[in-house]
Every structure is written in C-alpha cells, then in structure tokens.
C-alpha atoms as a PDB file:
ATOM      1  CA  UNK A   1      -3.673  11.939 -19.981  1.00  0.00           C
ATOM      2  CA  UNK A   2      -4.183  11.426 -15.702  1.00  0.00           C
ATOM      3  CA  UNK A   3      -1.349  11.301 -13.626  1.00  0.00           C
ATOM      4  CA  UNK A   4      -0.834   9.050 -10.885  1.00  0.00           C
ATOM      5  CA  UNK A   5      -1.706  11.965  -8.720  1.00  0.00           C
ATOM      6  CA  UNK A   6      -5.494  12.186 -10.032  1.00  0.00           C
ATOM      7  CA  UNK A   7      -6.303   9.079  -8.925  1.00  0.00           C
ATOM      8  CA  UNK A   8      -3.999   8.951  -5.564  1.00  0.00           C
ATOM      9  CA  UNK A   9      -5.261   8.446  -1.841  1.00  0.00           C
ATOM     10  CA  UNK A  10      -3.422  11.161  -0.110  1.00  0.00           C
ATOM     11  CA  UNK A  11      -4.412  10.201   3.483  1.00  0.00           C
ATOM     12  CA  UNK A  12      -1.966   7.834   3.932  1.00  0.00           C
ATOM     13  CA  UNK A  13      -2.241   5.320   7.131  1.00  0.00           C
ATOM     14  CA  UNK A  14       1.600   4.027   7.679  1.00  0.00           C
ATOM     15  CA  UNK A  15       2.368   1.812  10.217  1.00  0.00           C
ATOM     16  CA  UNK A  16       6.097   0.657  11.784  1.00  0.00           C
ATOM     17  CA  UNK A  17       7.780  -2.285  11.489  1.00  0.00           C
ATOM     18  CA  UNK A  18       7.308  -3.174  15.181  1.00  0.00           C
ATOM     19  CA  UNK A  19       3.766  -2.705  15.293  1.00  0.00           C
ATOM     20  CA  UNK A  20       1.562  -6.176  16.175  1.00  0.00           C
ATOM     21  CA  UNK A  21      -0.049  -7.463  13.437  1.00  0.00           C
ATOM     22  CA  UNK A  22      -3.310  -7.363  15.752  1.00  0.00           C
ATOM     23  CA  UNK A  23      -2.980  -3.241  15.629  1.00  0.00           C
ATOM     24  CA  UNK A  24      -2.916  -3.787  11.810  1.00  0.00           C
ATOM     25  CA  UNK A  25      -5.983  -6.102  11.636  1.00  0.00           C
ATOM     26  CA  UNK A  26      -7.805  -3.506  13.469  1.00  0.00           C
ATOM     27  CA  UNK A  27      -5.983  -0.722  11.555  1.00  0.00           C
ATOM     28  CA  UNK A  28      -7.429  -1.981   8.440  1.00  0.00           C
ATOM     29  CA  UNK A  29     -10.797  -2.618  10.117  1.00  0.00           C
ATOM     30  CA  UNK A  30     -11.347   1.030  11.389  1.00  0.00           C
ATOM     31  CA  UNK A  31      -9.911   3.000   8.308  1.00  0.00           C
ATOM     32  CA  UNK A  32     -11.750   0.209   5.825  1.00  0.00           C
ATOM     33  CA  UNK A  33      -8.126   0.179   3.796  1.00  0.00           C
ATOM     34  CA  UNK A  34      -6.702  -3.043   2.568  1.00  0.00           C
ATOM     35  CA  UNK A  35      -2.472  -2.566   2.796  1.00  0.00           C
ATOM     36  CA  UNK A  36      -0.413   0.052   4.657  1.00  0.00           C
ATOM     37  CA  UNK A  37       3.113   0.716   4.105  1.00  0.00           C
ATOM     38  CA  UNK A  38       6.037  -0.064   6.657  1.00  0.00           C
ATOM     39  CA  UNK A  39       7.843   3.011   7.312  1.00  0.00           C
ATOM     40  CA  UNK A  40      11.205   2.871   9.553  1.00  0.00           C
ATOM     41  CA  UNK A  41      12.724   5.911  10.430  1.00  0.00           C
ATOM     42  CA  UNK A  42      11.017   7.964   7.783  1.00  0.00           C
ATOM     43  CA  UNK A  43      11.508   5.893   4.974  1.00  0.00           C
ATOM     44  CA  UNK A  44       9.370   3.393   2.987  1.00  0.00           C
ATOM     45  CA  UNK A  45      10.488  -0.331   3.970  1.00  0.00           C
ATOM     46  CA  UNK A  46       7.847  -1.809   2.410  1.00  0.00           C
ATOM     47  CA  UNK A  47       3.751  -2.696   2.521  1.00  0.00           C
ATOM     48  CA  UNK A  48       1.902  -5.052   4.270  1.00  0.00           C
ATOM     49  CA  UNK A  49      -1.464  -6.287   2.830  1.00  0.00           C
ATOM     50  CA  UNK A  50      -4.728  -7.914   3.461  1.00  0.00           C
ATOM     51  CA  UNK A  51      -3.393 -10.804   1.366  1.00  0.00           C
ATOM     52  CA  UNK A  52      -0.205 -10.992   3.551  1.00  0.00           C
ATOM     53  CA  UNK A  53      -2.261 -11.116   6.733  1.00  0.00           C
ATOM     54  CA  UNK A  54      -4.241 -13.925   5.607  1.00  0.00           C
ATOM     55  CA  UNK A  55      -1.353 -15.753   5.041  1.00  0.00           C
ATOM     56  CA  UNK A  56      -0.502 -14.536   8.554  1.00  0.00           C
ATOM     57  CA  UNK A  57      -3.580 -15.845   9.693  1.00  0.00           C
ATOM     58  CA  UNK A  58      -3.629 -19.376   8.462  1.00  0.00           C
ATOM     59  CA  UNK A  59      -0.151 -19.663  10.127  1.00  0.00           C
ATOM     60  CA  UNK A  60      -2.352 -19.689  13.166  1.00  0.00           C
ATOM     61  CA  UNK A  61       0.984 -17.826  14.807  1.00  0.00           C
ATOM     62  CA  UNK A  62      -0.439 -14.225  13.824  1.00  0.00           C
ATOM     63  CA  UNK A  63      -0.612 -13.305  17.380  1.00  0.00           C
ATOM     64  CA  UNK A  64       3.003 -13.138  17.784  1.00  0.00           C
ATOM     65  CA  UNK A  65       3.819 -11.561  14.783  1.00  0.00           C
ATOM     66  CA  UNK A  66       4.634  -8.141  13.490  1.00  0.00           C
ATOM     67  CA  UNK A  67       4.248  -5.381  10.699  1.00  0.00           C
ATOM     68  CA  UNK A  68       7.726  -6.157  10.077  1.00  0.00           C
ATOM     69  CA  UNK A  69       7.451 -10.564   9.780  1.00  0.00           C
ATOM     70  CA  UNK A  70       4.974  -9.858   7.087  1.00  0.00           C
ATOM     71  CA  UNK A  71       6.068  -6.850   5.197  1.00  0.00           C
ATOM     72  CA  UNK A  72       7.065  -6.931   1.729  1.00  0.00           C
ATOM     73  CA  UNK A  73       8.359  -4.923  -0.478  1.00  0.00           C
ATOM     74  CA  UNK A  74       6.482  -1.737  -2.198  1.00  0.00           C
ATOM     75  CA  UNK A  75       5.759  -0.829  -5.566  1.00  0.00           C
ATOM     76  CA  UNK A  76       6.870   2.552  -5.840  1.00  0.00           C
ATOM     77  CA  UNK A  77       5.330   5.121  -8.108  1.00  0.00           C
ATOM     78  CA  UNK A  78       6.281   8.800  -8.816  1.00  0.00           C
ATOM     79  CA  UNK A  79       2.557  11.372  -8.280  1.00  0.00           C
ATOM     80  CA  UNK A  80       3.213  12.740 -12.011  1.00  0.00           C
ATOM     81  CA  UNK A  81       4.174   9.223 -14.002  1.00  0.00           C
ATOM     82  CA  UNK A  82       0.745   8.917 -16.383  1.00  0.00           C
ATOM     83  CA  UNK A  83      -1.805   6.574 -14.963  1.00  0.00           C
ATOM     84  CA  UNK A  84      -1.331   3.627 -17.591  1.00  0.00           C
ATOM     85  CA  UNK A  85       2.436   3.465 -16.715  1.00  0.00           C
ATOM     86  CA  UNK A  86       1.681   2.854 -13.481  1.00  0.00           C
ATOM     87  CA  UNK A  87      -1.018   0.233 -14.130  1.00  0.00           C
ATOM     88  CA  UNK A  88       1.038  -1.234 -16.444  1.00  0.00           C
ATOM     89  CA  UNK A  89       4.049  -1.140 -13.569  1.00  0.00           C
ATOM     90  CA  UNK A  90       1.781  -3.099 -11.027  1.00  0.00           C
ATOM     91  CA  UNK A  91       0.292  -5.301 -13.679  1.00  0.00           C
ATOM     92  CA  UNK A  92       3.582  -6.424 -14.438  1.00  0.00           C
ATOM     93  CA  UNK A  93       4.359  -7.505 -10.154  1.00  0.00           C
ATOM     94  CA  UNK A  94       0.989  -8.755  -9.447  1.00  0.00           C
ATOM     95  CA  UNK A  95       0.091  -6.075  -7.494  1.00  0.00           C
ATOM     96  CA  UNK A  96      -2.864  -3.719  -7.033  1.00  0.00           C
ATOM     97  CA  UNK A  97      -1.696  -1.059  -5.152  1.00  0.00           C
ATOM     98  CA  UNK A  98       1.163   1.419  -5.815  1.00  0.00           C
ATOM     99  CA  UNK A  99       3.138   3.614  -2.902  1.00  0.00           C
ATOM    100  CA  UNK A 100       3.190   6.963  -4.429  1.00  0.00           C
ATOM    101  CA  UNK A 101       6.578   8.988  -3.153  1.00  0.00           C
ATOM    102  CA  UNK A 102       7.760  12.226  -4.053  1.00  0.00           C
ATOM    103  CA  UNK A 103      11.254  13.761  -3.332  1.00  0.00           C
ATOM    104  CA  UNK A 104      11.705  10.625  -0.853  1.00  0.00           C
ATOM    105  CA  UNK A 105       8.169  11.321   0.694  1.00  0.00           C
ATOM    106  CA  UNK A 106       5.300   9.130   1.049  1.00  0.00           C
ATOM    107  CA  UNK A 107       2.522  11.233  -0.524  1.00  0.00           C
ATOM    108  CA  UNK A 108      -0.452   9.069  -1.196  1.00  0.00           C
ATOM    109  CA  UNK A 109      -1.119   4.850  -2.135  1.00  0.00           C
ATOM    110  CA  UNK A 110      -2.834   4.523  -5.269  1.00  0.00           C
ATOM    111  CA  UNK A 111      -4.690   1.170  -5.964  1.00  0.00           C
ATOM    112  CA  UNK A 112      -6.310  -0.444  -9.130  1.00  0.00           C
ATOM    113  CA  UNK A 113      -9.634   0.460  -8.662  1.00  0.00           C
ATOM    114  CA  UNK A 114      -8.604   4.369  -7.743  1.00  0.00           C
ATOM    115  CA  UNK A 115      -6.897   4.270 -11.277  1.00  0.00           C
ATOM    116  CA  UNK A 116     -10.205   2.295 -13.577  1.00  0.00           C
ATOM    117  CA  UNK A 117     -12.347   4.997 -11.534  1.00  0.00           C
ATOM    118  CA  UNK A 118     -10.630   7.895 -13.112  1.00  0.00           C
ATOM    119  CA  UNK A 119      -9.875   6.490 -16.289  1.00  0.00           C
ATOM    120  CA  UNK A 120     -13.725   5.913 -16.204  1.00  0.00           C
ATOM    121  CA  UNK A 121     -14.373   9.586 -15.486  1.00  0.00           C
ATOM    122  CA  UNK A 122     -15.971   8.538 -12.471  1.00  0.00           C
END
C-alpha cells in the first residue's frame, strides 16, 4: 500500500506570516505551486492558498494584506500514514492538499492529484 511519502512534494516553498500577500502572488507564480504553508518561528501556523487569495483579491484590499490575514489552518499528515488515510483525512475538511510533518518538521505538501497519480501508477 503507498505511503504519504510516495506521493509527497519534498521541495517545500514556506513563507512567514509577515510576508505581503503580493510576494505570495508572485511566489506562486514563479514556483507554479498553488498553497504554501505559514511557518513562524519554525513551526507550522498554517497554509495559505490560491483559493484564499482570491478571496483576498475580490476584497479589492489585497495590497495591504499579509501571509498571516489570510492564513488558515493546515491539514497535517504524518510521511508514513497510507495514502487512502490521508485522502480520506482531506476529503473529510474539503481540502486538497496535506502538510506532511515529521518529528515536528515540515518535510514535504502532498496534494490530491500527487496522491490519484501514484495510486494510478503514474
């Protein structure tokens, strides 16, 4: 059965709480990603994604805003948990993307589509 960790992203773009939401815009533009997480002082305070920055967006206030006025909190999931547990998991929030941590570090993001692709054998 895969893991979690077979179908991971381990490059991992984080961003900080104080960062404008502009640098994320273009954050997501240049590394062609779709949510980073918020990390504060080494730890995981959460995610911001594409759907949070359009809702940004339409607030037509997105200038002023930061990593931090839009972030919200993470689905966490451990590298070894099987695959289908962790689909299930983000199934169950609504979400499509999964923080994957490990002893307390963030060690990869693993989305929806990373998961069918394996499953696939793709």
């Amino acid at each position: 059965m895969p893991t979690v960790r077979d179908a991971m992203t381990e490059d991992v773009v984080v961003v900080g709480p104080d960062e404008p939401l502009e640098r994320v815009l273009r954050t997501f533009a240049s590394e062609s990603i779709h949510g980073v997480p918020v990390v504060e002082g080494g730890r995981l305070i959460g995610i911001v994604t594409s759907v949070d920055v359009v809702r940004a967006l339409a607030s037509g206030e997105w200038r002023e805003l930061t990593a931090g006025d839009v972030t919200r909190k993470a689905v966490t999931v451990d590298p070894d948990e099987d695959l289908e547990t962790a689909l299930d998991l983000m199934a169950a929030v609504g979400e499509d993307r999964a923080v994957v941590v490990e002893d307390g570090e963030i060690v990869g993001v693993v989305t929806v589509l990373d998961a069918i692709r394996v499953l696939l054998g793709e």
